[in-house]
Protein backbone atom coordinates (compact mmCIF):
# COMPACT_ATOMS: atom_id res chain seq x y z
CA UNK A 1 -11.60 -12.93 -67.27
CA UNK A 2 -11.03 -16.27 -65.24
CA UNK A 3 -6.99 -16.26 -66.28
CA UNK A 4 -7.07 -12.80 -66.19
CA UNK A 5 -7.59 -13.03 -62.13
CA UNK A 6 -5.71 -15.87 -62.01
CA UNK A 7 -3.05 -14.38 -63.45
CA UNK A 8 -3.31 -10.98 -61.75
CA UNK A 9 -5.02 -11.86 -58.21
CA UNK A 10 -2.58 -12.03 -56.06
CA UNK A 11 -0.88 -8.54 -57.63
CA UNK A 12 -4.45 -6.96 -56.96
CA UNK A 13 -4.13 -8.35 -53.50
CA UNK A 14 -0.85 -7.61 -51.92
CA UNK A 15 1.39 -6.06 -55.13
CA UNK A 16 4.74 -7.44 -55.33
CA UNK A 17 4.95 -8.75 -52.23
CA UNK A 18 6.57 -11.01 -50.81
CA UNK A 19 9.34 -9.98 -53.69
CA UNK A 20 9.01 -6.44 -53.50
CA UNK A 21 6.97 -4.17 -50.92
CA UNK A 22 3.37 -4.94 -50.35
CA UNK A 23 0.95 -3.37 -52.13
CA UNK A 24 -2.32 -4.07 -53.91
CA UNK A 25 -5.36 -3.56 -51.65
CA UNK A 26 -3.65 -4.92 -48.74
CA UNK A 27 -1.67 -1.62 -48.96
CA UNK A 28 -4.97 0.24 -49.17
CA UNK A 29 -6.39 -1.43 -45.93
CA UNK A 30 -3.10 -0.91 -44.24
CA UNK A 31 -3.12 2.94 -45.87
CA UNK A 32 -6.55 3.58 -44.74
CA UNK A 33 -6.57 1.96 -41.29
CA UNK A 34 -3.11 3.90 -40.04
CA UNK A 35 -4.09 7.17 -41.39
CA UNK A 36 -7.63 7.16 -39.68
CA UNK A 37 -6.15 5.73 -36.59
CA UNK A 38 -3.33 8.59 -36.52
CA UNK A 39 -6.68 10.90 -37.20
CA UNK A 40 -8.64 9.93 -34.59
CA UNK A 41 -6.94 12.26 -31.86
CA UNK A 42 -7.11 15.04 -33.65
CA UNK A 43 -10.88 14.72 -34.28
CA UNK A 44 -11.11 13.93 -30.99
CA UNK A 45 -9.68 17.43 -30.22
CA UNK A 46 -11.71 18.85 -32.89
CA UNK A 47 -14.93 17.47 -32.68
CA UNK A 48 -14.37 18.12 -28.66
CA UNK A 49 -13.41 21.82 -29.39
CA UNK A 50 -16.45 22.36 -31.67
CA UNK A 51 -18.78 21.37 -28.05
CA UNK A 52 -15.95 23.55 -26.49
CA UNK A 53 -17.66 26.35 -23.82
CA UNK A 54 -14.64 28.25 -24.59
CA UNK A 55 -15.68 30.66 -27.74
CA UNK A 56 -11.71 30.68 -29.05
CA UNK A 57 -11.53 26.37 -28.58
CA UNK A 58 -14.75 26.63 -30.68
CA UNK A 59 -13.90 29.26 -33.08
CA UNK A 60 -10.51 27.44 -33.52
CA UNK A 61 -12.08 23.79 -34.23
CA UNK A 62 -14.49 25.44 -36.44
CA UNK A 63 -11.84 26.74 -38.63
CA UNK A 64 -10.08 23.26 -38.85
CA UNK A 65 -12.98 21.20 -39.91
CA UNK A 66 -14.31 23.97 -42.87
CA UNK A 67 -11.07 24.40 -44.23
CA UNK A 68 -10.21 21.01 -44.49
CA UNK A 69 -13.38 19.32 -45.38
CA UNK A 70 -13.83 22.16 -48.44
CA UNK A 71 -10.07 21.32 -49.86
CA UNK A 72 -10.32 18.45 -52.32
CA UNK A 73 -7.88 15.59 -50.75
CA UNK A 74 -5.39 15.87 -54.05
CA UNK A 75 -4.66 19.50 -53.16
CA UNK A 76 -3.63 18.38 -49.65
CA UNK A 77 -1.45 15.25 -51.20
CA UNK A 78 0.20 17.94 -53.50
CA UNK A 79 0.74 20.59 -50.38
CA UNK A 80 2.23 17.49 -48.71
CA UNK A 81 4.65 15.79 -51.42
CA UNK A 82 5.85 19.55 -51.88
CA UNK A 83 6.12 21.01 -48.59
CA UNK A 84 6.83 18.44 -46.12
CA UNK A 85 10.49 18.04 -48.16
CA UNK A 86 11.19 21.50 -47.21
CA UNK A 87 10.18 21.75 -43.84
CA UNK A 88 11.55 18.32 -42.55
CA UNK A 89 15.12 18.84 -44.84
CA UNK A 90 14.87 15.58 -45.93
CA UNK A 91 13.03 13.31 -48.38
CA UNK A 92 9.65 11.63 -46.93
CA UNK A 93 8.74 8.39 -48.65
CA UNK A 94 5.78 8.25 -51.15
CA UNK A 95 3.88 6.29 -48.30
CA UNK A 96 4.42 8.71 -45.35
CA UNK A 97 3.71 11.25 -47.77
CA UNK A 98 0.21 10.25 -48.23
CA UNK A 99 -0.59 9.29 -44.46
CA UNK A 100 0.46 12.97 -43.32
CA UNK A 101 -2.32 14.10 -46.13
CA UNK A 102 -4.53 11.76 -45.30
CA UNK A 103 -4.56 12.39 -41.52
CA UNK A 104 -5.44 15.61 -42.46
CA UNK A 105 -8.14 15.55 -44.72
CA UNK A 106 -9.61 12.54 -42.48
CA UNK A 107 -9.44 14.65 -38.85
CA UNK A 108 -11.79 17.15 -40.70
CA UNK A 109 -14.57 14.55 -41.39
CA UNK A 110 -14.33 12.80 -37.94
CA UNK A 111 -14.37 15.66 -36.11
CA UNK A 112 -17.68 16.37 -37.31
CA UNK A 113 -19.00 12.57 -36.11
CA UNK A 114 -17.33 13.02 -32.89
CA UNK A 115 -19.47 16.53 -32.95
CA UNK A 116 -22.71 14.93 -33.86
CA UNK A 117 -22.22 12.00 -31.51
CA UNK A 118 -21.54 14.21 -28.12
CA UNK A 119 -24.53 16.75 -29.53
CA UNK A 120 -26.74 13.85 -30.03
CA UNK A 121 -26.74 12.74 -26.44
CA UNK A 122 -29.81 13.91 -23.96
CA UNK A 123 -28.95 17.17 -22.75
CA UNK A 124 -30.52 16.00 -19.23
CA UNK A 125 -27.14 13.70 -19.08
CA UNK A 126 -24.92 17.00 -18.91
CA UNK A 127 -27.32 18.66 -16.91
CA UNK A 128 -27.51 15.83 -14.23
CA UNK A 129 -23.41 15.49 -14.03
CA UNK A 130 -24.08 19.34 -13.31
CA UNK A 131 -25.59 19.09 -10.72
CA UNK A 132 -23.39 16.33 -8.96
CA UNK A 133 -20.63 18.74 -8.98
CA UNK A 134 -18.49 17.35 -12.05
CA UNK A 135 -16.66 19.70 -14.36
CA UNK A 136 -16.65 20.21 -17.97
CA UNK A 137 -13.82 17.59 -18.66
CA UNK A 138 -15.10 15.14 -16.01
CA UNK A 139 -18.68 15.54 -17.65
CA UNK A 140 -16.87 14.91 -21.11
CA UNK A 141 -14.79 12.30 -20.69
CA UNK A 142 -17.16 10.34 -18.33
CA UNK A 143 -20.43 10.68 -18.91
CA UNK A 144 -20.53 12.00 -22.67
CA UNK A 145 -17.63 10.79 -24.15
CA UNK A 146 -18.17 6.69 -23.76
CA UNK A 147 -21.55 6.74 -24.63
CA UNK A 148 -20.77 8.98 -27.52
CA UNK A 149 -18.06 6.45 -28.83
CA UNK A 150 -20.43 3.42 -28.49
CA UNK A 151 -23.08 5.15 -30.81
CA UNK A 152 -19.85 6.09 -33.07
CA UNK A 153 -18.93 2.99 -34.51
CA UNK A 154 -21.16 2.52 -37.75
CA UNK A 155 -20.05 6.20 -38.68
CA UNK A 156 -16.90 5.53 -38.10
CA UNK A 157 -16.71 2.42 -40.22
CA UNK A 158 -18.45 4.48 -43.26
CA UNK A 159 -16.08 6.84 -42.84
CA UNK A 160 -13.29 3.87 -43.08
CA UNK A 161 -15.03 3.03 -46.48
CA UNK A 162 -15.21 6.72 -47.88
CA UNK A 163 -11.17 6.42 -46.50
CA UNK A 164 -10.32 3.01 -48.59
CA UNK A 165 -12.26 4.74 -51.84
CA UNK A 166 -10.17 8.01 -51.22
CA UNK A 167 -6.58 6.58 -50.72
CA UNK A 168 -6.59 5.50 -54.95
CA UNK A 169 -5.48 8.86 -55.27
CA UNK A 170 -2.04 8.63 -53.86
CA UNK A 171 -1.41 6.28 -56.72
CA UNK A 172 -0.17 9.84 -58.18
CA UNK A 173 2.65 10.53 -56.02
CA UNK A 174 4.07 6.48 -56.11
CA UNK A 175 2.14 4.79 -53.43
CA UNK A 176 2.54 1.33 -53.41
CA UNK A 177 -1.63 0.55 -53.29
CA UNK A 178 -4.63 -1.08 -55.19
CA UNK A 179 -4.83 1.25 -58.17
CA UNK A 180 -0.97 1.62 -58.69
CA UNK A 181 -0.49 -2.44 -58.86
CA UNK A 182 -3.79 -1.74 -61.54
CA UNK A 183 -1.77 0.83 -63.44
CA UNK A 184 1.59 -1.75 -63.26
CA UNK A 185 -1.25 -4.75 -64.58
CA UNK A 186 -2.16 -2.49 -67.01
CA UNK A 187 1.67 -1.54 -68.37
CA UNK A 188 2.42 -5.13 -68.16
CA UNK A 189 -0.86 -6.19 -70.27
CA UNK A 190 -0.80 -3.20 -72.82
CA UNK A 191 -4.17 -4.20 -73.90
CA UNK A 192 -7.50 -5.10 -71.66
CA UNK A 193 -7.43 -1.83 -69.79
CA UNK A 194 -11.40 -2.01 -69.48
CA UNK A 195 -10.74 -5.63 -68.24
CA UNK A 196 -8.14 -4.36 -65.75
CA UNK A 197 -9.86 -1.72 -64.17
CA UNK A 198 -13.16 -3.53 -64.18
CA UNK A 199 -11.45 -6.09 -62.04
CA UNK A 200 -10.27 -3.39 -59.85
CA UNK A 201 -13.66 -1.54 -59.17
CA UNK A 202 -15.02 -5.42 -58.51
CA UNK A 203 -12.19 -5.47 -55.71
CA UNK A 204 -13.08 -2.02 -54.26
CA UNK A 205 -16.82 -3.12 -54.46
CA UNK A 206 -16.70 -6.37 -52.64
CA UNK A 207 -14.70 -4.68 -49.63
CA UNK A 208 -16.71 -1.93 -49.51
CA UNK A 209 -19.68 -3.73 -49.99
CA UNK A 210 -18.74 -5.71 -47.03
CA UNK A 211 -17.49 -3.19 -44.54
CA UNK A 212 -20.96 -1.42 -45.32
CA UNK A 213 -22.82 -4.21 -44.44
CA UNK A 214 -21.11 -4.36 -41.32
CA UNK A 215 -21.50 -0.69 -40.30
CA UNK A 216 -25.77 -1.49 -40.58
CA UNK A 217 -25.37 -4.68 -38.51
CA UNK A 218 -23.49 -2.87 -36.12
CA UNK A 219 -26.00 0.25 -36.14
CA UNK A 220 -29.25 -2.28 -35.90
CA UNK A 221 -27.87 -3.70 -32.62
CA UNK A 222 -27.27 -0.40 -31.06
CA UNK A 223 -30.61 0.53 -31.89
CA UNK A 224 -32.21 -2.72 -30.55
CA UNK A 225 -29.93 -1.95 -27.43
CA UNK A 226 -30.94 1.49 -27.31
CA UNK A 227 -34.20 0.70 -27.53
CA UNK A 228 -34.39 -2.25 -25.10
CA UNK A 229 -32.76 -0.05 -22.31
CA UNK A 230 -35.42 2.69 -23.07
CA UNK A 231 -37.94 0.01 -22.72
């Protein structure tokens, strides 16, 4: 196993880089980070539009996040290596391909933290900005929306980690990521393919692992803030 990851390490890491394109699971962070980043403002508009006072802002958010977050992401990956051919009239790489699904599939499941995080914020807040005279956006974007944001983060980096498990799909369609350079290891070995994919769910566990770790340290200290500023 030691010369195995000798061997293969760096190809798990970054593919065939510097040679060739980078890949490996530095193509999965890089995947994962830029899709959810390109997400985040439509979630924003989502998750906003679900608080929305406006029934058809509401009704039309509503739509967005069930329909999306009940499609399984390899339908949306399909619809998108298919489609987005046709309607741009040219061809979209393998990579692009896969951000425009991911973006997608991602906005659905953000817009639903950016929904809890606003709902989960005393009412008396709202009320209060009332009552000075502020607006619905000035009350949102002021008052609800930083705070909201702050108690975001450990969601947010979960979701990151459901994000980094979800993009070995795209493997399927050519992208250049952790579980393609696997399947090249694996063409290249022949034999070992228990070894090869063992060493690739060790790789997906360690950065998970990690990242998850982080989100709870992160979502202890806003608690301990929370609670000293209640106390």
């Amino acid at each position: 196993m030691y010369d195995f990851i000798d061997t293969y390490g760096m190809m798990f890491l970054v593919g065939s880089w510097p040679g060739g394109p980078i890949g490996g699971f530095a193509g999965t962070l890089i995947l994962a980070a830029l899709s959810l980043a390109a997400a985040f403002p439509i979630a924003l508009l989502m998750g906003t539009g679900r608080t929305c006072e406006i029934k058809i802002i509401r009704a039309l958010s509503t739509i967005w996040v069930y329909v999306f977050r009940s499609i399984p992401l390899i339908m949306i990956i399909f619809w998108a290596y298919f489609l987005l051919p046709t309607i741009m009239k040219t061809e979209i790489p393998p990579f692009w391909t896969a951000v425009s699904a991911i973006v997608i599939y991602e906005s659905a499941f953000l817009a639903e933290i950016i929904r809890g995080g606003l709902q989960a914020l005393p009412a008396g807040q709202v009320e209060a900005a009332r009552a000075m005279g502020l607006g619905y956006f000035q009350t949102l974007f002021t008052v609800q929306m930083p705070q909201a944001l702050a108690n975001m983060i450990p969601s947010l980096l979960n979701q990151f980690v459901s994000t980094i498990k979800a993009t070995s799909i795209v493997y399927i369609i050519g992208v250049n990521e952790a579980a393609f350079s696997a399947q090249q290891i694996n063409s290249i070995e022949l034999t070992g393919t228990l070894r090869t994919y063992l060493v690739l769910a060790l790789f997906y566990f360690l950065i998970c692992a990690l990242l998850s770790r982080l989100a709870k340290i992160l979502e202890a200290h806003l608690n301990a803030k929370r609670l000293g500023a209640t106390t």
